[in-house]
C-alpha atoms as a PDB file:
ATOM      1  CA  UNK A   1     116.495  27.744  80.036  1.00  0.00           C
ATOM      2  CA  UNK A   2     119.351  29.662  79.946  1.00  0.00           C
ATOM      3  CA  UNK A   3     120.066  32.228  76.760  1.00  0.00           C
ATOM      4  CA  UNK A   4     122.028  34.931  75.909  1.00  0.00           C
ATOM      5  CA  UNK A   5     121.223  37.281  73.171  1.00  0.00           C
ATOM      6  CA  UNK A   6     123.832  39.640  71.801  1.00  0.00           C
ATOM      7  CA  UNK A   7     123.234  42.678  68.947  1.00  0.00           C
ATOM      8  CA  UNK A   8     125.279  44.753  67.498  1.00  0.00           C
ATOM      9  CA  UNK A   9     128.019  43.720  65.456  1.00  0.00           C
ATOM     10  CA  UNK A  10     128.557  44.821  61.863  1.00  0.00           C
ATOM     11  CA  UNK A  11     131.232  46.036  59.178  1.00  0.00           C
ATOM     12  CA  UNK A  12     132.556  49.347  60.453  1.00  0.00           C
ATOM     13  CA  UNK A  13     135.399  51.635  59.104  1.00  0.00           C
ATOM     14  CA  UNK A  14     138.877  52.074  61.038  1.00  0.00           C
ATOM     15  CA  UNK A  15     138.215  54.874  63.676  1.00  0.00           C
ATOM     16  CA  UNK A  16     134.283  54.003  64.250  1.00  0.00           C
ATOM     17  CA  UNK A  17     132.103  53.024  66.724  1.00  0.00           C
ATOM     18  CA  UNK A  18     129.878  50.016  67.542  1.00  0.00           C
ATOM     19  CA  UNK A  19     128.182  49.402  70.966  1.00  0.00           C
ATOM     20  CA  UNK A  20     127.061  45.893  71.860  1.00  0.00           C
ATOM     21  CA  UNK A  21     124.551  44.855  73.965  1.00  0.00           C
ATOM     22  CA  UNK A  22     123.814  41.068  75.576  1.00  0.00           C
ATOM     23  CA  UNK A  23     120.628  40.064  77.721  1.00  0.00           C
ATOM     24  CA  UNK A  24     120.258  37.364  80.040  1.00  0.00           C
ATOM     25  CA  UNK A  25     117.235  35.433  79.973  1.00  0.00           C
ATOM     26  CA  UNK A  26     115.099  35.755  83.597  1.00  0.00           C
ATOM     27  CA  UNK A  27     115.921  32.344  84.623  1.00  0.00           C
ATOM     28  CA  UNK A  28     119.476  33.668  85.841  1.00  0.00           C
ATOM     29  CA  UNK A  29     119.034  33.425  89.477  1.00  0.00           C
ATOM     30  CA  UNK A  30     121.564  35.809  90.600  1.00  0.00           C
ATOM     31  CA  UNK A  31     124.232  37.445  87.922  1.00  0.00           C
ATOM     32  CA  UNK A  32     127.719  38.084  89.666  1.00  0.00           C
ATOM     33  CA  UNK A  33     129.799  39.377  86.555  1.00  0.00           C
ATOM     34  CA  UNK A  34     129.495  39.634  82.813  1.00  0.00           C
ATOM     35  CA  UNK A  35     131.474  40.537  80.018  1.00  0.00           C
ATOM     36  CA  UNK A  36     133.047  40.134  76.528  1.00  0.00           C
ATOM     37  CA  UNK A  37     135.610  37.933  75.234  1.00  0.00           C
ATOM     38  CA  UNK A  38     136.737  38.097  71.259  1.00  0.00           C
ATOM     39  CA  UNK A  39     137.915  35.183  68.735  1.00  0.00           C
ATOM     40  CA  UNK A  40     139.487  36.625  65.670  1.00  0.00           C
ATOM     41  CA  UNK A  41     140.715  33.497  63.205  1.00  0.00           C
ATOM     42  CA  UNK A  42     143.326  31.529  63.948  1.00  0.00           C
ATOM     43  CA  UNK A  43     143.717  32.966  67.428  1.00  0.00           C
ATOM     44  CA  UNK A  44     142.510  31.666  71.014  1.00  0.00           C
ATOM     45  CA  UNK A  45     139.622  33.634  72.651  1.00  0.00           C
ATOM     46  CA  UNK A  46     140.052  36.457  74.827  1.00  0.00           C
ATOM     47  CA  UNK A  47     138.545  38.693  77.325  1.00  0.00           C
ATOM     48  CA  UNK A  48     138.081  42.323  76.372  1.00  0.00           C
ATOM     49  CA  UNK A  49     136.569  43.094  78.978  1.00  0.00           C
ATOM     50  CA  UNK A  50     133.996  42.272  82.039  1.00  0.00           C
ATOM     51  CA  UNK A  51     132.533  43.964  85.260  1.00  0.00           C
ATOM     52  CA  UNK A  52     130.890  42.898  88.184  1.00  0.00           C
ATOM     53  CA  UNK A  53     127.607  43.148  89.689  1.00  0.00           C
ATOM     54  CA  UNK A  54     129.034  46.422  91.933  1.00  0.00           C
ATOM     55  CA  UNK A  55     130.195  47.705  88.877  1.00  0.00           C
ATOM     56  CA  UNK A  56     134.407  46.879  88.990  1.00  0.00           C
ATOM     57  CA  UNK A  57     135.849  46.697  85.221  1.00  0.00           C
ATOM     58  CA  UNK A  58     138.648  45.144  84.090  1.00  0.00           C
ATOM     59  CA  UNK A  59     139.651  45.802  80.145  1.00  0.00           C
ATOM     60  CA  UNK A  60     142.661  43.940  78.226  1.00  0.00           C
ATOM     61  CA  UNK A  61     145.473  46.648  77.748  1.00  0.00           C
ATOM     62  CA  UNK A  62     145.247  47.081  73.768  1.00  0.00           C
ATOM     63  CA  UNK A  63     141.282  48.233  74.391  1.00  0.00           C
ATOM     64  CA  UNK A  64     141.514  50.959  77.618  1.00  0.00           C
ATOM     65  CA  UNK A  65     140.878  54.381  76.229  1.00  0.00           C
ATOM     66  CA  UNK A  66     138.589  53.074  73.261  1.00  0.00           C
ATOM     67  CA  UNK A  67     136.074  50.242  74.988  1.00  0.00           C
ATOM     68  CA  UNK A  68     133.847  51.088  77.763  1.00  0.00           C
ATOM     69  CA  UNK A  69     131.966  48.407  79.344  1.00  0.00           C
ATOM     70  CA  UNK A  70     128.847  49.253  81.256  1.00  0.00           C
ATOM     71  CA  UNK A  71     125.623  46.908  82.591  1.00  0.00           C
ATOM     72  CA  UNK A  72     121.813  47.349  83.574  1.00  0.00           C
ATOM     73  CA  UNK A  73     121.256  44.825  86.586  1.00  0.00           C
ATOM     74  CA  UNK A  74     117.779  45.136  85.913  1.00  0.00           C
ATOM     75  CA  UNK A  75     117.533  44.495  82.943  1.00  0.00           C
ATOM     76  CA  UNK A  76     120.776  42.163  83.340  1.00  0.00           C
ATOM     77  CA  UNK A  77     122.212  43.515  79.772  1.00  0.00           C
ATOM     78  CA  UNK A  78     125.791  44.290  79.763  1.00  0.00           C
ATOM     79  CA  UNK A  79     127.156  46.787  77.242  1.00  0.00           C
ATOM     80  CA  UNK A  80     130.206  47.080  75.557  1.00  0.00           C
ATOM     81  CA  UNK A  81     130.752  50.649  73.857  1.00  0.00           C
ATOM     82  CA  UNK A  82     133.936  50.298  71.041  1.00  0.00           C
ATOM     83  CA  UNK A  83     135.146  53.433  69.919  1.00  0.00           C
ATOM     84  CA  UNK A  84     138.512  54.256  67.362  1.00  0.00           C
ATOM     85  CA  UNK A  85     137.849  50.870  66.323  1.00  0.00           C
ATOM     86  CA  UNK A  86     141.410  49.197  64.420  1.00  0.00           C
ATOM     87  CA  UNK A  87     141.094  46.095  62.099  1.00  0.00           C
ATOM     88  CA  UNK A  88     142.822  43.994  64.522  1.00  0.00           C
ATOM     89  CA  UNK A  89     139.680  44.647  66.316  1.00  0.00           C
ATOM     90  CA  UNK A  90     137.674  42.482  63.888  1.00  0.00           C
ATOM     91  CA  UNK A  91     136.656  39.321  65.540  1.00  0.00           C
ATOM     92  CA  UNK A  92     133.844  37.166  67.034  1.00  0.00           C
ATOM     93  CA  UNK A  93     132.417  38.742  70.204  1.00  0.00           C
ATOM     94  CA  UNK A  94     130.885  36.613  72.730  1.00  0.00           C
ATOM     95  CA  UNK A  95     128.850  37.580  75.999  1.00  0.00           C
ATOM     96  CA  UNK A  96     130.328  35.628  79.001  1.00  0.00           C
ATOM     97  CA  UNK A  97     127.743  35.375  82.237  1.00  0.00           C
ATOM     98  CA  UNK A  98     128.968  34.019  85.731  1.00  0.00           C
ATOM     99  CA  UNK A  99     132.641  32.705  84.387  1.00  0.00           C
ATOM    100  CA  UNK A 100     130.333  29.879  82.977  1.00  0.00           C
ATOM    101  CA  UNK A 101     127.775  30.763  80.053  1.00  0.00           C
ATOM    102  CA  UNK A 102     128.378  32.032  77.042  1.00  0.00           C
ATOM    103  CA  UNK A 103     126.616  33.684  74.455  1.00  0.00           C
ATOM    104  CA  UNK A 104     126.518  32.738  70.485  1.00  0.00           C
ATOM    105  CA  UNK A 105     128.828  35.639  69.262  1.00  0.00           C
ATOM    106  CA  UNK A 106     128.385  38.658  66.922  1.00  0.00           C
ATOM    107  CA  UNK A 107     130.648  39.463  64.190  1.00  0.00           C
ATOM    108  CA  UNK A 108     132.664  42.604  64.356  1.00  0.00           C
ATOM    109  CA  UNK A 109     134.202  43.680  61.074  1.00  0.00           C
ATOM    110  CA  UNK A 110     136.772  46.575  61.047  1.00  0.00           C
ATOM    111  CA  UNK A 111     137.633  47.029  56.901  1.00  0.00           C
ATOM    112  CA  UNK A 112     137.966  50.220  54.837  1.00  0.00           C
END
């Protein structure tokens, strides 16, 4: 069965960090690209950002310079490291696997 498990969301202040991480159960046969899309309220989801097996990242413009996305291919776990976090950061973050499969999202909460 396939699962995704993500960790690390959480209330933060405006300028801190929060890295999260998302496995992929073993029964992925072969994982081509992951990555992490966002869903704040009243908006449509997002990508933030994904990368590929070989390790090619793409980010959305309003993120480059603060999120770094990174993965462990043998562990298949994908990272995403968010630094000088901004409210309009706060959203639903959900693990996307092979453009198909997603994950069941982790709150991130940007508030002073």
């Amino acid at each position: 069965q396939v699962q995704l498990v993500e960790s690390g969301g959480g209330l933060v202040q405006p300028g801190g960090s929060l890295r999260l991480s998302c496995t992929a159960s073993r029964f992925f046969f072969r994982i081509v690209s992951m990555g992490w899309y966002r869903q704040a309220p009243g908006k449509e989801r997002e990508l933030v950002a994904d990368i590929t097996s070989g390790g090619i990242t793409r980010y959305r413009d309003s993120v480059k310079g603060r999120f770094t996305i990174s993965r462990d291919n043998a562990k298949n776990t994908v990272f995403l490291q968010m630094n000088s976090l901004e409210p309009e950061d706060t959203a639903v973050y959900y693990c996307h696997v092979n453009s198909y499969y997603w994950g069941k999202g982790t709150l991130v909460t940007v508030s002073s």
